[in-house]
N, C-alpha and C. Protein backbone atom coordinates (compact mmCIF):
# COMPACT_ATOMS: atom_id res chain seq x y z
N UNK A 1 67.72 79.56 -63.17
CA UNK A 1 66.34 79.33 -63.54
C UNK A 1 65.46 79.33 -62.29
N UNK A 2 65.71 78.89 -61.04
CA UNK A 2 64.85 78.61 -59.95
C UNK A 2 64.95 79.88 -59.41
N UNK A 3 65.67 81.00 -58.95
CA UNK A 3 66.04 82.66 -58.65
C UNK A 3 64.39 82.93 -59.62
N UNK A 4 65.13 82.81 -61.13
CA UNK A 4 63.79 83.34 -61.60
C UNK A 4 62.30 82.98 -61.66
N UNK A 5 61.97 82.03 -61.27
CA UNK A 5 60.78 81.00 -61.10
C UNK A 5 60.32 81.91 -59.51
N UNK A 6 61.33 81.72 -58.87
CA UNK A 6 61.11 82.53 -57.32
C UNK A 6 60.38 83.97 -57.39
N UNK A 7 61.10 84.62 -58.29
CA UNK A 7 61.24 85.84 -58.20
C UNK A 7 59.55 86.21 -58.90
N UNK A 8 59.31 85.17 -60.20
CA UNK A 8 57.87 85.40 -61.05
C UNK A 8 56.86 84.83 -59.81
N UNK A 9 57.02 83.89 -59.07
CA UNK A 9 56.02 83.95 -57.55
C UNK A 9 55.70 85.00 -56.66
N UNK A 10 57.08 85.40 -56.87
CA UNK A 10 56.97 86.67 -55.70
C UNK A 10 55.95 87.82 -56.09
N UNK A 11 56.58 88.30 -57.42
CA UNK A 11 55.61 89.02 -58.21
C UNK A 11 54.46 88.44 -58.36
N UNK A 12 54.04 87.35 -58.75
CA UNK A 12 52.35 87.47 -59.00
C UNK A 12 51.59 87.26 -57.60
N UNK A 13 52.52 87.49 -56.52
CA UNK A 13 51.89 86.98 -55.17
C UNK A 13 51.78 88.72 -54.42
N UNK A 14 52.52 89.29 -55.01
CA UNK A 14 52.43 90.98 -54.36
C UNK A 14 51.68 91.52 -54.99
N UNK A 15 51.23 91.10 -56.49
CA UNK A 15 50.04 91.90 -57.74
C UNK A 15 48.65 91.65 -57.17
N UNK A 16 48.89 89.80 -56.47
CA UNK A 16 47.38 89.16 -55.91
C UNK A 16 47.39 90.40 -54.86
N UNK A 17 48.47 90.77 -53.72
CA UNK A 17 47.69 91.41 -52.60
C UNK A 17 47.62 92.97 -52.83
N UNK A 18 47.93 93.30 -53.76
CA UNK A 18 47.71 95.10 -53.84
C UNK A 18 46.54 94.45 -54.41
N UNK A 19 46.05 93.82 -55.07
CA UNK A 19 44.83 93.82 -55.82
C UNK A 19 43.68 93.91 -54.53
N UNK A 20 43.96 92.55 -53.83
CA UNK A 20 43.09 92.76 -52.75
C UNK A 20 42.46 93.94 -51.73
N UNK A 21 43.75 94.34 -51.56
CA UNK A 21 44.18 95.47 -50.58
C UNK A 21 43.09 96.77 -51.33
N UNK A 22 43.63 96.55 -52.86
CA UNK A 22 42.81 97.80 -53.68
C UNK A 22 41.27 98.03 -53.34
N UNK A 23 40.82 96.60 -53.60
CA UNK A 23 39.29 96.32 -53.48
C UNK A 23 38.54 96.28 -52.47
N UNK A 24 39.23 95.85 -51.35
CA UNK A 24 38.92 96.18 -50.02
C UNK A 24 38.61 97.70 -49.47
N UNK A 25 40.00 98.83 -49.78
CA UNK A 25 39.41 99.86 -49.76
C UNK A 25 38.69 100.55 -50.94
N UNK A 26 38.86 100.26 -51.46
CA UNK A 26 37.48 101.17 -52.40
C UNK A 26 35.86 100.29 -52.00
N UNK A 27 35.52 99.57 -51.63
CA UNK A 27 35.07 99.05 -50.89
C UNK A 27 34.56 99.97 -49.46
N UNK A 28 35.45 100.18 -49.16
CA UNK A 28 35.62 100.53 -47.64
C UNK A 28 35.16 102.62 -47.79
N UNK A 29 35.82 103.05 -49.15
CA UNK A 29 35.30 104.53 -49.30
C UNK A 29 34.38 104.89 -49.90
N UNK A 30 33.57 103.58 -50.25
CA UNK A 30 32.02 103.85 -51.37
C UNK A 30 30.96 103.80 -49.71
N UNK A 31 31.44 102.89 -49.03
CA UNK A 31 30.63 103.15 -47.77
C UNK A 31 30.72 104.36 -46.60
N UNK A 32 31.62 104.86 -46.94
CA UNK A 32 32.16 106.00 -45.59
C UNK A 32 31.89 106.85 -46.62
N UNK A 33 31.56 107.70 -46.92
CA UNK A 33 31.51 108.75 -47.77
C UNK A 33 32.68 110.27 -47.05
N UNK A 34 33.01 109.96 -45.65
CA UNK A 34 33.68 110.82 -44.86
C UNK A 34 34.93 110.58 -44.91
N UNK A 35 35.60 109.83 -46.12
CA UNK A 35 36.72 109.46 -46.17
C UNK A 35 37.28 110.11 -47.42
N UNK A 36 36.86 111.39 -47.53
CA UNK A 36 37.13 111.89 -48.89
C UNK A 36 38.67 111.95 -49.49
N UNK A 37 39.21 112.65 -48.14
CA UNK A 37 40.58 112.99 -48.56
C UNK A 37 41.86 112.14 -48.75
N UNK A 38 40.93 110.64 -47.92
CA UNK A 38 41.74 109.14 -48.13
C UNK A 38 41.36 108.75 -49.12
N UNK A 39 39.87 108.72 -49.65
CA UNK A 39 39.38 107.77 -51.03
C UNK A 39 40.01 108.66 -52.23
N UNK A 40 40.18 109.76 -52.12
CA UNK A 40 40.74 110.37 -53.68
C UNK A 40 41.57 110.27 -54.02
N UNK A 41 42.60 109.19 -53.23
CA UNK A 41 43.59 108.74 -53.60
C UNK A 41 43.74 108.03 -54.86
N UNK A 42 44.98 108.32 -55.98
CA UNK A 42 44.59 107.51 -57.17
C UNK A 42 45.25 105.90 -57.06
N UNK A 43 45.94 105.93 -56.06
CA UNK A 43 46.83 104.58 -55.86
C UNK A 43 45.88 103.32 -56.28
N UNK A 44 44.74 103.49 -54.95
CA UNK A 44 43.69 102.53 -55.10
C UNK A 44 42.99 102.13 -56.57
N UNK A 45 42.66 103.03 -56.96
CA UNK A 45 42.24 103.56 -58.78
C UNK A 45 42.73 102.11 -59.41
N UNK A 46 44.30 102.48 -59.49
CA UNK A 46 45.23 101.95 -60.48
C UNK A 46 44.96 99.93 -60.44
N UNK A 47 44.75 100.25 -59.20
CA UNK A 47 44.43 98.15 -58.54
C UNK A 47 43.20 97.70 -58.49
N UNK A 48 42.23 98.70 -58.50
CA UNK A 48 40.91 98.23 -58.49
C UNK A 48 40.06 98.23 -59.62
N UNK A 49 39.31 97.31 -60.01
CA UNK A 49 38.04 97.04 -60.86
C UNK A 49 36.86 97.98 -60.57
């Protein structure tokens, strides 16, 4: 039971930082407009609001 308690932390603690990570750069390619071929990435897409 505590493995799995660990393991559901771990996960909602790596979902919190791609989330962040997401928002930060899309963030970061609405202002650079010269970042085309980095912002069209769909990765970011999938994590960000």
């Amino acid at each position: 039971v505590l493995i799995l308690l660990v393991a559901f932390a771990f996960a909602c603690g790596l979902n919190q930082l791609f989330w962040y990570y997401a928002k930060m750069k899309k963030a970061e390619c609405e202002q650079d407009p010269g970042l085309d071929d980095y912002c069209s990435k769909d990765i970011f897409k999938h994590f960000s609001k």
